[in-house]
C-alpha atoms as a PDB file:
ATOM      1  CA  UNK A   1      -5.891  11.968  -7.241  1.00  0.00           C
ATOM      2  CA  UNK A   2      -8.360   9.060  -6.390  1.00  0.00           C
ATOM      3  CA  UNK A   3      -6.786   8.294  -2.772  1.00  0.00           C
ATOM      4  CA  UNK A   4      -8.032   4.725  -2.685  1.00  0.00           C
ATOM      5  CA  UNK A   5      -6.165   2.581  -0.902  1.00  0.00           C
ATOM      6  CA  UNK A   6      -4.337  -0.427  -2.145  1.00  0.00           C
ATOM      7  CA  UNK A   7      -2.343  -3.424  -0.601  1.00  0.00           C
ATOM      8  CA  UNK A   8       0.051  -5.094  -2.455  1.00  0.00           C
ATOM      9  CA  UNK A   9       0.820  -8.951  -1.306  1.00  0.00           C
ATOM     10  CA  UNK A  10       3.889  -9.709  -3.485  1.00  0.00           C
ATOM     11  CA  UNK A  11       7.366 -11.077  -1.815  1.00  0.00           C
ATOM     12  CA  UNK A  12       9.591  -9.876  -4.778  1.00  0.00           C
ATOM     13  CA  UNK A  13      10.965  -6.686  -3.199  1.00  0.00           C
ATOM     14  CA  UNK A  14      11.650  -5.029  -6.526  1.00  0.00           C
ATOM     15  CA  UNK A  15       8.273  -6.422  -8.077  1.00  0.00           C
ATOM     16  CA  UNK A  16       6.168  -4.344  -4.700  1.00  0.00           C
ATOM     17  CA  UNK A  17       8.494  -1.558  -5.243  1.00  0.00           C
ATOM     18  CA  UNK A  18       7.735  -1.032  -8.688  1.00  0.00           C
ATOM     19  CA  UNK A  19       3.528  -1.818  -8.089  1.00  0.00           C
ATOM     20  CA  UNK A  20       4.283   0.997  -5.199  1.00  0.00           C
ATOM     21  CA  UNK A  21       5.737   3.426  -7.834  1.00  0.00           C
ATOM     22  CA  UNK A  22       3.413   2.780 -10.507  1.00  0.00           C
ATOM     23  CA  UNK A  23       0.275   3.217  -8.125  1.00  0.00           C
ATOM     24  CA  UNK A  24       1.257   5.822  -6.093  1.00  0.00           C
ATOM     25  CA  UNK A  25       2.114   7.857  -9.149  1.00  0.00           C
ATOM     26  CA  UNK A  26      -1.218   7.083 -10.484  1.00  0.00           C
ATOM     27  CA  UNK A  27      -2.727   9.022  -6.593  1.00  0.00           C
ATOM     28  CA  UNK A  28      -3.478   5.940  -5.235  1.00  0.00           C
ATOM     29  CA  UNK A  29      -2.148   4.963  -1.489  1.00  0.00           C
ATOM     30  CA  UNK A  30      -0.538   1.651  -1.020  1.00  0.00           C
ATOM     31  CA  UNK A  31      -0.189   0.139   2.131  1.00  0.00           C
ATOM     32  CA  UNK A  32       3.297  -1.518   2.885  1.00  0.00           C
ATOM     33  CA  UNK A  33       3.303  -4.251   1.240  1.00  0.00           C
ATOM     34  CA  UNK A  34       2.855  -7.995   2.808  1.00  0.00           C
ATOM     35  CA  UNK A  35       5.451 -10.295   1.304  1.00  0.00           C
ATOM     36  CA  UNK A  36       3.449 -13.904   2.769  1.00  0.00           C
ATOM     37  CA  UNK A  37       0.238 -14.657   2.910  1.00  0.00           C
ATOM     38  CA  UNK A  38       0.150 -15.270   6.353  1.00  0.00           C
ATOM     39  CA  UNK A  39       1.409 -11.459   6.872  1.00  0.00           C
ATOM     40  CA  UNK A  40      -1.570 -10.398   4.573  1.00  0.00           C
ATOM     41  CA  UNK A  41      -4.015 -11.686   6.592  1.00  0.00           C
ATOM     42  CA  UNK A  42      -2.780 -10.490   9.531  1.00  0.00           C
ATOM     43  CA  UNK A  43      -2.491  -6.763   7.642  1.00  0.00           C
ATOM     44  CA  UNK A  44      -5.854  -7.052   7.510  1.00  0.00           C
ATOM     45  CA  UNK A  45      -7.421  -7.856  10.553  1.00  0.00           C
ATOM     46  CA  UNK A  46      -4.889  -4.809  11.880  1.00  0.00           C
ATOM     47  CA  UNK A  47      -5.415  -2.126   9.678  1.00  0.00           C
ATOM     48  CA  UNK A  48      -9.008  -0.819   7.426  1.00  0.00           C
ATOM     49  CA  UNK A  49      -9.998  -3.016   4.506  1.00  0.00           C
ATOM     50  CA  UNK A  50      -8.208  -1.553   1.544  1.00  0.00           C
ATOM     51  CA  UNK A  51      -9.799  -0.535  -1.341  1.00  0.00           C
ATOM     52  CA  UNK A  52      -8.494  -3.473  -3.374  1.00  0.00           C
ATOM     53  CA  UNK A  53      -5.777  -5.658  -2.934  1.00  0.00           C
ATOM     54  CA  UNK A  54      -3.189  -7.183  -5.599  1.00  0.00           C
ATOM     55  CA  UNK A  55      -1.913 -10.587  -5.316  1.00  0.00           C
ATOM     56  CA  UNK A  56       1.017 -12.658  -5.974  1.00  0.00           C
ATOM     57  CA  UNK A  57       0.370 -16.214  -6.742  1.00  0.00           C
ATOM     58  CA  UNK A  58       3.972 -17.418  -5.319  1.00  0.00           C
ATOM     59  CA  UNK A  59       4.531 -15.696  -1.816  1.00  0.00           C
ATOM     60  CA  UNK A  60       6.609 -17.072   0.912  1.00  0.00           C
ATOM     61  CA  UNK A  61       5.186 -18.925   4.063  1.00  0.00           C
ATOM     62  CA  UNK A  62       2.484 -21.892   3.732  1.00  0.00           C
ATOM     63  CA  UNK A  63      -0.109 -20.379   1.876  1.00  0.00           C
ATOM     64  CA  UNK A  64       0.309 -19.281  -1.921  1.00  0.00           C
ATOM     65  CA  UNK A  65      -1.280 -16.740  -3.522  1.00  0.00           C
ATOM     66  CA  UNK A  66      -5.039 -18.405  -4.323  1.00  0.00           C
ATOM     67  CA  UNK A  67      -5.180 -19.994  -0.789  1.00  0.00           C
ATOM     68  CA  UNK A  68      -4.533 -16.477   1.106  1.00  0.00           C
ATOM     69  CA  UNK A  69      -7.590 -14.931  -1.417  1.00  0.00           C
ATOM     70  CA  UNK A  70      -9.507 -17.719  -0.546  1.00  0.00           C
ATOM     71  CA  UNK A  71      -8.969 -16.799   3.047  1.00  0.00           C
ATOM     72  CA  UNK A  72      -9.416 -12.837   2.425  1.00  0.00           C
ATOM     73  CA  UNK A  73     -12.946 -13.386   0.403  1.00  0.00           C
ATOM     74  CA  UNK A  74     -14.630 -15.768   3.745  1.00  0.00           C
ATOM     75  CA  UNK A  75     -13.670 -13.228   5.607  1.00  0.00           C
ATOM     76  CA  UNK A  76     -13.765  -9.709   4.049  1.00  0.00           C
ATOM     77  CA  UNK A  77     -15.388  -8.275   1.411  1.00  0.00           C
ATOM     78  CA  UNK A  78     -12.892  -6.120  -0.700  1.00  0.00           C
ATOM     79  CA  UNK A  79     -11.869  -6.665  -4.735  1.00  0.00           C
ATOM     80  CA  UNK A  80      -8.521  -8.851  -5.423  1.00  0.00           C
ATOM     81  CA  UNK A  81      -6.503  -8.908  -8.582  1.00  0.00           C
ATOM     82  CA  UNK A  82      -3.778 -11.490  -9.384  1.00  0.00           C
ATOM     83  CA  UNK A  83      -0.451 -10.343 -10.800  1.00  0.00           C
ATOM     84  CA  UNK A  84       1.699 -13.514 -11.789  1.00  0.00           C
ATOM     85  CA  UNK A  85       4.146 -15.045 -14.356  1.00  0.00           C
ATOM     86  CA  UNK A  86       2.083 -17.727 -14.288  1.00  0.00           C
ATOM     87  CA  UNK A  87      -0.265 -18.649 -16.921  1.00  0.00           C
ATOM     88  CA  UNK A  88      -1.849 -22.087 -17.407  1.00  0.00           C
ATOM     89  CA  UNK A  89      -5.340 -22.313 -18.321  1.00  0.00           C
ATOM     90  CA  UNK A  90      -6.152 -24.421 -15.202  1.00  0.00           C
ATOM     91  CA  UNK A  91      -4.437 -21.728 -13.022  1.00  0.00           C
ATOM     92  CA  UNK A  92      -6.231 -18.941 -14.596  1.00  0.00           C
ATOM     93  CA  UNK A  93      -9.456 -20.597 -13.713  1.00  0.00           C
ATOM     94  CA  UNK A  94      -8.603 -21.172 -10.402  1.00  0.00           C
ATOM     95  CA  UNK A  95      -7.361 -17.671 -10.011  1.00  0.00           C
ATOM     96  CA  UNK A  96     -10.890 -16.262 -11.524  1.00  0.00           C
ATOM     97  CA  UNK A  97     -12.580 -18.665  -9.334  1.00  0.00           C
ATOM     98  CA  UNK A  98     -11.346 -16.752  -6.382  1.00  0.00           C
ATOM     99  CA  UNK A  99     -10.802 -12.860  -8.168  1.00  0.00           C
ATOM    100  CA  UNK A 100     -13.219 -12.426 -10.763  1.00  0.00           C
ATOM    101  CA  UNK A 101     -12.520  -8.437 -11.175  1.00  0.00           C
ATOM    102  CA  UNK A 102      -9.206 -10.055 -12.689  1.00  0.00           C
ATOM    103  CA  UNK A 103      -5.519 -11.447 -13.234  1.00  0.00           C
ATOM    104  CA  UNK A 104      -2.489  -9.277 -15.287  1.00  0.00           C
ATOM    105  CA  UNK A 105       0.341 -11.082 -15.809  1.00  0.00           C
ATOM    106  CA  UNK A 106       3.859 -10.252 -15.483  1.00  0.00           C
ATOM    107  CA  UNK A 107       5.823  -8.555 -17.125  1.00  0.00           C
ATOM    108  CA  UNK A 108       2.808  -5.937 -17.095  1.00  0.00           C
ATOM    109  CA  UNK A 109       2.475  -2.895 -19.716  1.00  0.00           C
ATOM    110  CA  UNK A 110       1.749  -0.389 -16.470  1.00  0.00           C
ATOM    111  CA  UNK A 111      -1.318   1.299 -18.480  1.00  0.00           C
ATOM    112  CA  UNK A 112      -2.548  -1.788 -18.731  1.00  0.00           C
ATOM    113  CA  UNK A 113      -2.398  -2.419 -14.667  1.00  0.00           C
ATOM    114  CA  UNK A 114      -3.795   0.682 -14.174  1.00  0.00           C
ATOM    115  CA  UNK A 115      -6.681   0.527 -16.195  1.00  0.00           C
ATOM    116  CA  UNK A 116      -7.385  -3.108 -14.328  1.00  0.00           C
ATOM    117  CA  UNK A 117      -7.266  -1.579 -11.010  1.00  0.00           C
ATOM    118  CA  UNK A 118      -9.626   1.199 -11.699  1.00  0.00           C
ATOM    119  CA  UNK A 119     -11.936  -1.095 -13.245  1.00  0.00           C
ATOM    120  CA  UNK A 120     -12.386  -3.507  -9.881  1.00  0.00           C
ATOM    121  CA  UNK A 121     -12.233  -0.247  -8.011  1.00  0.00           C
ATOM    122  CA  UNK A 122     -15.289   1.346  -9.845  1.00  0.00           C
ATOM    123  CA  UNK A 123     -16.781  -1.434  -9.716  1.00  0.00           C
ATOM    124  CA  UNK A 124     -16.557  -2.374  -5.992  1.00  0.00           C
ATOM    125  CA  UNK A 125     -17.818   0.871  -5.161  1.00  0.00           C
ATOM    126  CA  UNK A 126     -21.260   0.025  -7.188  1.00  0.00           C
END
């Protein structure tokens, strides 16, 4: 069990449910997850920096996905990995910009999630 802690910034209900499952069954703890990017933010200035946080490009409220990352890396340091159905090579590079330990897209092969997460987490801890 690694017991890192993970937030998940997604505002598809069944989407966060499933990252929930998926990580928590893998002994990671996840926050409850912020569905805007607005409620992110907030999360964090609340609560201890997470170990890592995944994020949705499309989230309710005024800020998308990018913009709220943007946001998150001036003001904290932690490790941020996209999860999106989106897949343009201009978006990509914008997402990278922002999140270099990574994007997955949806629909995700879990193993494949998993082995992206513990990658940015191993490597925010050196």
């Amino acid at each position: 069990m690694t017991g890192e802690i993970i937030q998940i910034v997604e505002d598809e209900g069944l989407i966060a449910l499933h990252l929930t499952e998926i990580l928590e069954k893998a002994g990671y703890r996840v926050l409850d997850p912020a569905y805007s990017g607005e409620m992110a933010l907030r999360v964090l200035e609340l609560f201890p920096i997470p170990g890592l946080i995944l994020m949705d490009i499309g989230l309710g409220g005024s800020l998308d996905g990018i913009e709220t990352a943007r946001q998150i890396q001036k003001r904290f340091t932690v490790p941020l990995i996209f999860i999106t159905a989106y897949t343009s090579e201009n978006l990509l590079a914008r997402m990278l910009e922002v999140a270099p330990e990574g994007v997955i897209t949806k629909p995700f092969v879990d193993t494949d999630l998993l082995d992206l997460v513990g990658k940015a987490l191993s490597h925010a801890a050196t």
